[in-house]
C-alpha atoms as a PDB file:
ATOM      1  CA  UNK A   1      -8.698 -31.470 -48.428  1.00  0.00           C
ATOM      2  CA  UNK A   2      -5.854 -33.010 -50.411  1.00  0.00           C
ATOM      3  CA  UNK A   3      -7.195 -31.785 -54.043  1.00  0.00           C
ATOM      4  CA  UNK A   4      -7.251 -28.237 -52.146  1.00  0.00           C
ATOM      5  CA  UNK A   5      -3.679 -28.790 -50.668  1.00  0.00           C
ATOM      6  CA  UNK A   6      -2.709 -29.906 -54.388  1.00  0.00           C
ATOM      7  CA  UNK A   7      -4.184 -26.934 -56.005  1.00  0.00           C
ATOM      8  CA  UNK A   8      -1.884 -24.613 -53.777  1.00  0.00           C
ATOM      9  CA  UNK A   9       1.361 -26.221 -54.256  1.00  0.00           C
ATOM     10  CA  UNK A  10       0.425 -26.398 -57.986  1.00  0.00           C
ATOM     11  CA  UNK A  11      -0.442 -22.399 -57.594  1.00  0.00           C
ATOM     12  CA  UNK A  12       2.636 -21.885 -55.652  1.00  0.00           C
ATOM     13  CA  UNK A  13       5.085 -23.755 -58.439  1.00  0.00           C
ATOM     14  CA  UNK A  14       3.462 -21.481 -61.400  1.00  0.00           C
ATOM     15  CA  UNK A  15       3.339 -18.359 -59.731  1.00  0.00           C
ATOM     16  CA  UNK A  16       6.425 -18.404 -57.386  1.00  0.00           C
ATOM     17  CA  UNK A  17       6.938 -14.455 -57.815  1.00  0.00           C
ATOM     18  CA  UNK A  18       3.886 -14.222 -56.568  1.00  0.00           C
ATOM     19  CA  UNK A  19       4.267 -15.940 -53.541  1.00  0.00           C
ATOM     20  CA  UNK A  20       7.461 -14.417 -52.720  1.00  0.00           C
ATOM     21  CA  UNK A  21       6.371 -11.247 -52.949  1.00  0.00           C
ATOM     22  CA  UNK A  22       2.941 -11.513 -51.215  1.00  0.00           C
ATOM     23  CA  UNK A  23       5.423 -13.312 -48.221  1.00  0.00           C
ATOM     24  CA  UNK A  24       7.223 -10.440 -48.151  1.00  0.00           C
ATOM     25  CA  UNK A  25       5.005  -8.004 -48.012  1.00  0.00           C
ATOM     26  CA  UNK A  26       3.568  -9.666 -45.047  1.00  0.00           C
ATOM     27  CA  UNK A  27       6.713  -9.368 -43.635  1.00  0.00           C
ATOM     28  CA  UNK A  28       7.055  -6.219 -43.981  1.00  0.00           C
ATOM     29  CA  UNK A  29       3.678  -5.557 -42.557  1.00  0.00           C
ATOM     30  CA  UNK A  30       4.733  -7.591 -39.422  1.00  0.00           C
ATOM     31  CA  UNK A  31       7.636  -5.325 -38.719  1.00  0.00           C
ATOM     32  CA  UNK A  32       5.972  -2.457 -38.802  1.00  0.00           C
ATOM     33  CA  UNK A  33       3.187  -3.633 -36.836  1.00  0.00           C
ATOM     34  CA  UNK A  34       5.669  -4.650 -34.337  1.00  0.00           C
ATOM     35  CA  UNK A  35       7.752  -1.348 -34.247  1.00  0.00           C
ATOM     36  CA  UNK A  36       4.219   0.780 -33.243  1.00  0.00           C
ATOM     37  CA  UNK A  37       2.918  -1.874 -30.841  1.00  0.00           C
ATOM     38  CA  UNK A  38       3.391  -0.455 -27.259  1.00  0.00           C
ATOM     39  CA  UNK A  39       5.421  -2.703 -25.427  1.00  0.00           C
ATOM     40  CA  UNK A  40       5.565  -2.913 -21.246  1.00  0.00           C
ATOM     41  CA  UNK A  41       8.275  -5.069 -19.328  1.00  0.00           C
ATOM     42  CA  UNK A  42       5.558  -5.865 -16.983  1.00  0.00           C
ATOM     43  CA  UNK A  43       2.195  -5.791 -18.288  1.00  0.00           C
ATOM     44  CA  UNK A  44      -0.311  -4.770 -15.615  1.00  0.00           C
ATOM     45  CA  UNK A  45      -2.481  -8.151 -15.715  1.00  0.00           C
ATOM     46  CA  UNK A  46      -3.738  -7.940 -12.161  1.00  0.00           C
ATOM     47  CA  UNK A  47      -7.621  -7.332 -11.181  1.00  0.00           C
ATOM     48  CA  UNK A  48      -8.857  -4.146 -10.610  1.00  0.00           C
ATOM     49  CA  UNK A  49      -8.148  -3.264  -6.989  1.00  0.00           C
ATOM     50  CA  UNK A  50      -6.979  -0.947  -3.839  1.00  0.00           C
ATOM     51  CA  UNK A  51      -5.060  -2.084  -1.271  1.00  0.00           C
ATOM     52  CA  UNK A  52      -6.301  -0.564   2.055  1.00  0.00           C
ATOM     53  CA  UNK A  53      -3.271  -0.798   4.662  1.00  0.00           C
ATOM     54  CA  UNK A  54      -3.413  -0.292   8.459  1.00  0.00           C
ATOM     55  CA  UNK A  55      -0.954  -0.083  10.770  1.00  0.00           C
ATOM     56  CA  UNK A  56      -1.152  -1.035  14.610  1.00  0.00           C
ATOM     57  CA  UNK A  57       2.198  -1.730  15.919  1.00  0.00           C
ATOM     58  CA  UNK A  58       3.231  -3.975  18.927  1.00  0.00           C
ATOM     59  CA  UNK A  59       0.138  -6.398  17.909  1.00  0.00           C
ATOM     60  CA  UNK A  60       0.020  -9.890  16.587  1.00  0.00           C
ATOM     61  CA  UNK A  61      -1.600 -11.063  13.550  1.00  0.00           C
ATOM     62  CA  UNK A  62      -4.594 -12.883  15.377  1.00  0.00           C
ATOM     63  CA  UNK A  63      -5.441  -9.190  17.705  1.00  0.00           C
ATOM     64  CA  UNK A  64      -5.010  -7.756  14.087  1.00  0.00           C
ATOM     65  CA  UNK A  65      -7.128 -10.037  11.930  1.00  0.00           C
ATOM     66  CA  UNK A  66      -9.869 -10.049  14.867  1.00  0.00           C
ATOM     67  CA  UNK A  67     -10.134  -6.525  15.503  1.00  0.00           C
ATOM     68  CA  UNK A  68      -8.814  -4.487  12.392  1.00  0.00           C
ATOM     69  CA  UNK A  69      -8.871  -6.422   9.311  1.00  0.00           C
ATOM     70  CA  UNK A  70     -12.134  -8.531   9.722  1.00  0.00           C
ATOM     71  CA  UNK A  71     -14.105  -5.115  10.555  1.00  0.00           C
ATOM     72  CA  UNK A  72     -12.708  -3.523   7.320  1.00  0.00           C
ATOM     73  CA  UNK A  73     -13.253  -6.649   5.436  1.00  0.00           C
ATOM     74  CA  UNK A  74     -16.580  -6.536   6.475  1.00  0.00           C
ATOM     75  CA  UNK A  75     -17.368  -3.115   5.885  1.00  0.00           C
ATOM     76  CA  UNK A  76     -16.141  -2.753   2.840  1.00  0.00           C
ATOM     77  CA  UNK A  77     -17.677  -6.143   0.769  1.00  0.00           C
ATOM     78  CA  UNK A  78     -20.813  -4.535   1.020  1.00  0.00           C
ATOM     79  CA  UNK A  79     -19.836  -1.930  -1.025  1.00  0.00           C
ATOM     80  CA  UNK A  80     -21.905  -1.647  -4.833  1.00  0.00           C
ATOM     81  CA  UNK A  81     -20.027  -2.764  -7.959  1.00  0.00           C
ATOM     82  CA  UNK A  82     -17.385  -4.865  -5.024  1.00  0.00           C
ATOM     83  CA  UNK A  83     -16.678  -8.673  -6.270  1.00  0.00           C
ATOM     84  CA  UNK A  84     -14.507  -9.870  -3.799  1.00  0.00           C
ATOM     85  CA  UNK A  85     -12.470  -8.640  -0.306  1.00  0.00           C
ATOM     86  CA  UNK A  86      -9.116 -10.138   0.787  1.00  0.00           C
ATOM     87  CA  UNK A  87      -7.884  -9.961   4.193  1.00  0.00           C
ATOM     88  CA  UNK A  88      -4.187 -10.350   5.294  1.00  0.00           C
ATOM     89  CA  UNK A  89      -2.786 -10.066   9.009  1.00  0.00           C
ATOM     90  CA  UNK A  90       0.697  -9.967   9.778  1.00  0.00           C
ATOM     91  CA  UNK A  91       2.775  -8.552  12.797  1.00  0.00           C
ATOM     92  CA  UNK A  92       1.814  -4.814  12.925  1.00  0.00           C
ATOM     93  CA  UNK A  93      -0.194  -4.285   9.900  1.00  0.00           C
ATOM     94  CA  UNK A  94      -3.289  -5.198   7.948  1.00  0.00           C
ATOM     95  CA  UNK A  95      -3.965  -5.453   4.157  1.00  0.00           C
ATOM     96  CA  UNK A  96      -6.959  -5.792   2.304  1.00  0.00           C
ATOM     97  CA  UNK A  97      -7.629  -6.649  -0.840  1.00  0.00           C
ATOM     98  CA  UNK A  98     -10.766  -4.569  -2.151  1.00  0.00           C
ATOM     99  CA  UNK A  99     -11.531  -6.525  -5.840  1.00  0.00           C
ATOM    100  CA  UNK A 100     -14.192  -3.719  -7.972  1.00  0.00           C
ATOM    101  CA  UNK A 101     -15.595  -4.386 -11.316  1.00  0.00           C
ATOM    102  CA  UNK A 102     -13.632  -4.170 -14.253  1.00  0.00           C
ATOM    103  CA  UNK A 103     -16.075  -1.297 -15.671  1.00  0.00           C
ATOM    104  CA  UNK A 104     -15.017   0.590 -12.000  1.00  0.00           C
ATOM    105  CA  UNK A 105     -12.184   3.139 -13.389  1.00  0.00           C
ATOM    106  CA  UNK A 106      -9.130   3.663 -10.256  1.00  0.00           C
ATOM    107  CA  UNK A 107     -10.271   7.453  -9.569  1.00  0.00           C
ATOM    108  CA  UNK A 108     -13.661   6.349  -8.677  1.00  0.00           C
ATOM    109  CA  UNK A 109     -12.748   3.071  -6.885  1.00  0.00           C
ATOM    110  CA  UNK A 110     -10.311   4.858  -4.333  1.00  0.00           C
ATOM    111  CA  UNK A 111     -13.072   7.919  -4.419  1.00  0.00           C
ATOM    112  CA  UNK A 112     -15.409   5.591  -3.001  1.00  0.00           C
ATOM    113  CA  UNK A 113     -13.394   3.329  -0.423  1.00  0.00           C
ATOM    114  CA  UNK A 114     -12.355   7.143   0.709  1.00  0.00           C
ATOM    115  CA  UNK A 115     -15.594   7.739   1.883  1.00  0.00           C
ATOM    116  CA  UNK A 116     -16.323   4.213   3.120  1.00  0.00           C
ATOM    117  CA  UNK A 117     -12.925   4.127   5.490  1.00  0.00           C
ATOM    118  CA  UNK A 118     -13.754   7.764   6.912  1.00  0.00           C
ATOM    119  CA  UNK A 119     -16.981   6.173   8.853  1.00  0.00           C
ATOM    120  CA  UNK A 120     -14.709   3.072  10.288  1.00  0.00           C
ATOM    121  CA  UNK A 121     -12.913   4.931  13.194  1.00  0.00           C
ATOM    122  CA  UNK A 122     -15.699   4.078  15.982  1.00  0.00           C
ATOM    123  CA  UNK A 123     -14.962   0.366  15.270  1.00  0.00           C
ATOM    124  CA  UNK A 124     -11.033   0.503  14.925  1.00  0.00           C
ATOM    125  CA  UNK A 125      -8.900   0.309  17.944  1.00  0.00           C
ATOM    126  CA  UNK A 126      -7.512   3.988  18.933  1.00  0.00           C
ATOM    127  CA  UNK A 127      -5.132   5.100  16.742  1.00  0.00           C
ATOM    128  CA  UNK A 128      -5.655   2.619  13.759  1.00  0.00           C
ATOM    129  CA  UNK A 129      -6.230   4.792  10.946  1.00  0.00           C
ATOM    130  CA  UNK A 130      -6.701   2.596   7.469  1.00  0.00           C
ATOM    131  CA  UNK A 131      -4.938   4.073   4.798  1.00  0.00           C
ATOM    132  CA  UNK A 132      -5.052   3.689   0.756  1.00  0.00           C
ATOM    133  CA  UNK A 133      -2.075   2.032  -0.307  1.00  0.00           C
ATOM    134  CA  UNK A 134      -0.393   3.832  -3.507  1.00  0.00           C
ATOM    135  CA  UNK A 135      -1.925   3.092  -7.062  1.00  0.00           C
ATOM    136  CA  UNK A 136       0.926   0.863  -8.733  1.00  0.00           C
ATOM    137  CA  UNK A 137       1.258  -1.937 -11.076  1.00  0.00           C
ATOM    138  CA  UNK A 138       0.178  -5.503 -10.793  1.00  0.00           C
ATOM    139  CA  UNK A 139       3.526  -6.641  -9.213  1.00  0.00           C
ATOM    140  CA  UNK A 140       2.341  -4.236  -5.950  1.00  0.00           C
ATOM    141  CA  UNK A 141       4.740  -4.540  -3.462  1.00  0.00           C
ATOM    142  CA  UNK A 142       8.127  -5.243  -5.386  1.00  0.00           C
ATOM    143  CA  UNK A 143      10.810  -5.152  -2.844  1.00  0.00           C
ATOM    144  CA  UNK A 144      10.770  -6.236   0.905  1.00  0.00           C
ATOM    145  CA  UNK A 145      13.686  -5.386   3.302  1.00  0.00           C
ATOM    146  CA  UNK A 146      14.925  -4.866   6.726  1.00  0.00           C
ATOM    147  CA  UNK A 147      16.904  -2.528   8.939  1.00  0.00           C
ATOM    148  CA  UNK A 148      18.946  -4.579  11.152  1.00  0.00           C
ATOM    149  CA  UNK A 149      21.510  -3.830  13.972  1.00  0.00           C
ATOM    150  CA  UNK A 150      23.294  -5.379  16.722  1.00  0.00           C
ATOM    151  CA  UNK A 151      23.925  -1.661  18.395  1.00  0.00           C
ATOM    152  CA  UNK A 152      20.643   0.196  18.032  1.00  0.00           C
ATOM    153  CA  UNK A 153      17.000  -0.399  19.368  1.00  0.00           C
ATOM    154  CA  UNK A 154      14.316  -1.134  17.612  1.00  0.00           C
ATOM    155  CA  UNK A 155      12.782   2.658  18.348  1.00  0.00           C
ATOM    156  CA  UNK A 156      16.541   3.651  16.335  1.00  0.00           C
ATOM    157  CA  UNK A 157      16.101   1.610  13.901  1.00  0.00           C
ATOM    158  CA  UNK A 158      12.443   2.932  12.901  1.00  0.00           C
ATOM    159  CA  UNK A 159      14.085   6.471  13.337  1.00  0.00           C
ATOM    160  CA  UNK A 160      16.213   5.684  10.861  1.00  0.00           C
ATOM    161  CA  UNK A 161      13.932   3.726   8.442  1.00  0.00           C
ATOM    162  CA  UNK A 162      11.630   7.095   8.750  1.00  0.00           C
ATOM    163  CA  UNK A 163      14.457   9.809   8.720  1.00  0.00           C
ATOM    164  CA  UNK A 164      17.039   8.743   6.521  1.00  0.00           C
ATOM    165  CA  UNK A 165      16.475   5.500   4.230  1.00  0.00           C
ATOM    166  CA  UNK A 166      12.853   5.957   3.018  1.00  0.00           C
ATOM    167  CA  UNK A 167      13.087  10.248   2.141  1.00  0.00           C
ATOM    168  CA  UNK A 168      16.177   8.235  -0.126  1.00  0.00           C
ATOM    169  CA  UNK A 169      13.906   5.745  -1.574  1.00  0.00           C
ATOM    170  CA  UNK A 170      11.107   8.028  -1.946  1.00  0.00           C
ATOM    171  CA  UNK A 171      12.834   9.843  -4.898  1.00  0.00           C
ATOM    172  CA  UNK A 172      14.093   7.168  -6.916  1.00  0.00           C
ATOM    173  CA  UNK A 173      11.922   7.419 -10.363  1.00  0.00           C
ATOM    174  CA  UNK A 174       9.021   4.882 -10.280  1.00  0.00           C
ATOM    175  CA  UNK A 175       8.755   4.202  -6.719  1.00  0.00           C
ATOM    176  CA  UNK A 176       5.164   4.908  -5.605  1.00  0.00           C
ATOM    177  CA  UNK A 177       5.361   4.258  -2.066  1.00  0.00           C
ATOM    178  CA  UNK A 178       7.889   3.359   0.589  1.00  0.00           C
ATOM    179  CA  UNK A 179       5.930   1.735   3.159  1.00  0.00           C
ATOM    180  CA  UNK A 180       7.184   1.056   6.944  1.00  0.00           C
ATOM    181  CA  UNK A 181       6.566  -1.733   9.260  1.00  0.00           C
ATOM    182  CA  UNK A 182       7.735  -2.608  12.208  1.00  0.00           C
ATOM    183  CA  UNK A 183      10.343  -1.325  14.882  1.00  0.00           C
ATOM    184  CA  UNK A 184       9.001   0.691  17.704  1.00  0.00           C
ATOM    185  CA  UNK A 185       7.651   4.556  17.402  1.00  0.00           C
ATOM    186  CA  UNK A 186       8.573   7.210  19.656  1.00  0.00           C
ATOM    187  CA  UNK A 187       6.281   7.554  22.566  1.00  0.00           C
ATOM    188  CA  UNK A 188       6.104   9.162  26.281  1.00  0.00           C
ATOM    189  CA  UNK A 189       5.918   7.357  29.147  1.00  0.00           C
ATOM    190  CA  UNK A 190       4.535   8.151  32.408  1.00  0.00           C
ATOM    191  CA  UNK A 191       4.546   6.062  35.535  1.00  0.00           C
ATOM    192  CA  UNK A 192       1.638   7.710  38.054  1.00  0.00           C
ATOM    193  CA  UNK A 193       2.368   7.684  41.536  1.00  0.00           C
ATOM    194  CA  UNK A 194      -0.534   6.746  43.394  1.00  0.00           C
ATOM    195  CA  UNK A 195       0.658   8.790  46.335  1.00  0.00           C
ATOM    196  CA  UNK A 196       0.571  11.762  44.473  1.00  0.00           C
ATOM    197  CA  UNK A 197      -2.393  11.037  42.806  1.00  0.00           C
ATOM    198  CA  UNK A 198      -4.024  11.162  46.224  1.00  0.00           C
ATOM    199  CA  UNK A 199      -2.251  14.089  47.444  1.00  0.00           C
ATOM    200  CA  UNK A 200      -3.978  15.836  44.385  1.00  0.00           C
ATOM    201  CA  UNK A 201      -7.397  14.554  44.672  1.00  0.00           C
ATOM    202  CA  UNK A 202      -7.212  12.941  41.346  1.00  0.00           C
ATOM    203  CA  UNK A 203      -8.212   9.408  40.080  1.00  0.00           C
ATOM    204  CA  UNK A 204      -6.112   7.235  37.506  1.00  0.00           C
ATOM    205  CA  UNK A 205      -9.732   7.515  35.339  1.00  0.00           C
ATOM    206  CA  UNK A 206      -9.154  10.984  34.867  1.00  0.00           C
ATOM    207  CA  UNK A 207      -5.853  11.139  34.560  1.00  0.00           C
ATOM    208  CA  UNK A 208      -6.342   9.202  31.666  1.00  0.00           C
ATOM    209  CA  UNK A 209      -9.311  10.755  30.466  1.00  0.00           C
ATOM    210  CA  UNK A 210      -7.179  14.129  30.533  1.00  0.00           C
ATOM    211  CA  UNK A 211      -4.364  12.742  28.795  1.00  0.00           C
ATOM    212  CA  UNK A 212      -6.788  11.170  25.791  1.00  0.00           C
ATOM    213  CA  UNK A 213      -8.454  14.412  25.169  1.00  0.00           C
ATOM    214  CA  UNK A 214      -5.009  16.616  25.239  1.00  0.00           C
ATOM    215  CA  UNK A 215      -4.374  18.731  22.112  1.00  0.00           C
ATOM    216  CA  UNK A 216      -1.211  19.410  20.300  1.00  0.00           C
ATOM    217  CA  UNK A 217       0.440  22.157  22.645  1.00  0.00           C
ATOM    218  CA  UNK A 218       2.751  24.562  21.762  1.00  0.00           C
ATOM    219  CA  UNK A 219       6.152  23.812  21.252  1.00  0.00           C
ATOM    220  CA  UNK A 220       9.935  24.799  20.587  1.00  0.00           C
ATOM    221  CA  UNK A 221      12.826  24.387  17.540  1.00  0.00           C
ATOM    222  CA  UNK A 222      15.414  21.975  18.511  1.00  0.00           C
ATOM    223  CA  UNK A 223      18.448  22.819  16.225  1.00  0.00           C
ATOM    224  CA  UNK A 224      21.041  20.522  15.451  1.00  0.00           C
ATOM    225  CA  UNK A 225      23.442  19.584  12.340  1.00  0.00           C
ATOM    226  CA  UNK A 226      22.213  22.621  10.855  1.00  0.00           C
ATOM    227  CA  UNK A 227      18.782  21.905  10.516  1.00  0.00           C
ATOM    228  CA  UNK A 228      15.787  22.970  12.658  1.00  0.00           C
ATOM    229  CA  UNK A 229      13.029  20.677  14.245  1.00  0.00           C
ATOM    230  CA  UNK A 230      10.007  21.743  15.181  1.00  0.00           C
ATOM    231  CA  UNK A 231       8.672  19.921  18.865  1.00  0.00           C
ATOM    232  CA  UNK A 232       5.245  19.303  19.188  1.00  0.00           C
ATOM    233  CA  UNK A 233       3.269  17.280  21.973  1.00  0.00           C
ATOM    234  CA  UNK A 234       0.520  15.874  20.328  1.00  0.00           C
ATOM    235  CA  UNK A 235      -2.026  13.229  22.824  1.00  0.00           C
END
């Protein structure tokens, strides 16, 4: 080893032209290389997966975990060329994790979970439908914030979150997704009377069996600040 290392310096002494140039032209070849290499603030280093998001709001994260996201969980790690399923429960929501094979391209991953989800309705709660998340980057989810008011409801504040700040969000360049959570959707009410219930020969079973199986009925255009809003009642 030291006869070698002598041999070089030796080399290197005689022939320093040579040397200088050969160090320069790898220099030069360095630049270059490094003025064609694509370069990416935030290199997607992540697995190859699709988030699968479901929404159920007014429900803790135990009802959730118990009754949404351990039935999708377990539906979907069965799944061929799957490696691994990650369940998260939080207030209103459920995310899973679905991990594929690297070899699994993103068209054919969400293809597949497409089909899988459509058969999970019979085990979900009513009105849980589990969504596919939007294909992004491996930072996912990149900003988190809230909508917060000592005047308004929590039913305003959604309105608002829905209506006005996410349509904004929605077209800024490279946002994928603006996802909602929380606050309170609009709804109708009714409080039965049991007296008129009876008066009308009619059970609270079938009153509620009628209102379940209502379809979306015909409705009217509400317009205000210039703009025109179409009112549906959907069950």
């Amino acid at each position: 080893m030291i006869l070698m290392l002598q041999a070089i310096i030796r080399f290197s002494v005689r022939r320093n032209v040579v040397v200088l140039l050969a160090a320069l032209l790898v220099a030069v070849v360095g630049v270059l290389s490094i003025r064609r290499t694509p370069m990416d603030a935030v290199p997607d280093l992540s697995e190859n997966q699709v988030i699968v998001f479901a929404e159920w709001a007014g429900h803790g994260p135990l009802e959730i975990e118990s009754r949404v996201t351990r039935q999708i969980s377990l539906a979907l790690q069965a799944m061929p060329q799957v490696t691994a399923v990650r369940g998260s429960s939080d207030m209103g929501y459920s995310l899973v994790h679905v991990i594929f094979e690297d070899a699994v391209s993103p068209q054919r991953a969400r293809a597949v979970l497409r089909e899988q989800l459509a058969g999970l309705a019979a085990e979900l709660p009513a009105g849980v439908i589990p969504q596919l998340a939007a294909d992004g980057i491996a930072t996912g989810q990149i900003y988190w914030y809230t909508v917060e008011s000592g005047r308004s409801d929590l039913a305003e504040l959604r309105r608002i979150q829905d209506e006005q700040i996410a349509p904004l969000l929605a077209t800024v360049p490279g946002v994928a997704e603006v996802a909602s959570v929380g606050g309170v959707h609009a709804e109708v009410r009714i409080q039965v009377n049991p007296t008129l219930l009876v008066q009308h020969r009619l059970t609270l079973s079938e009153l509620t069996r009628q209102l379940q199986s209502a379809e979306t009925a015909g409705g009217q255009v509400l317009q205000k600040g210039g703009a025109e809003y179409v009112l549906q009642l959907r069950s």
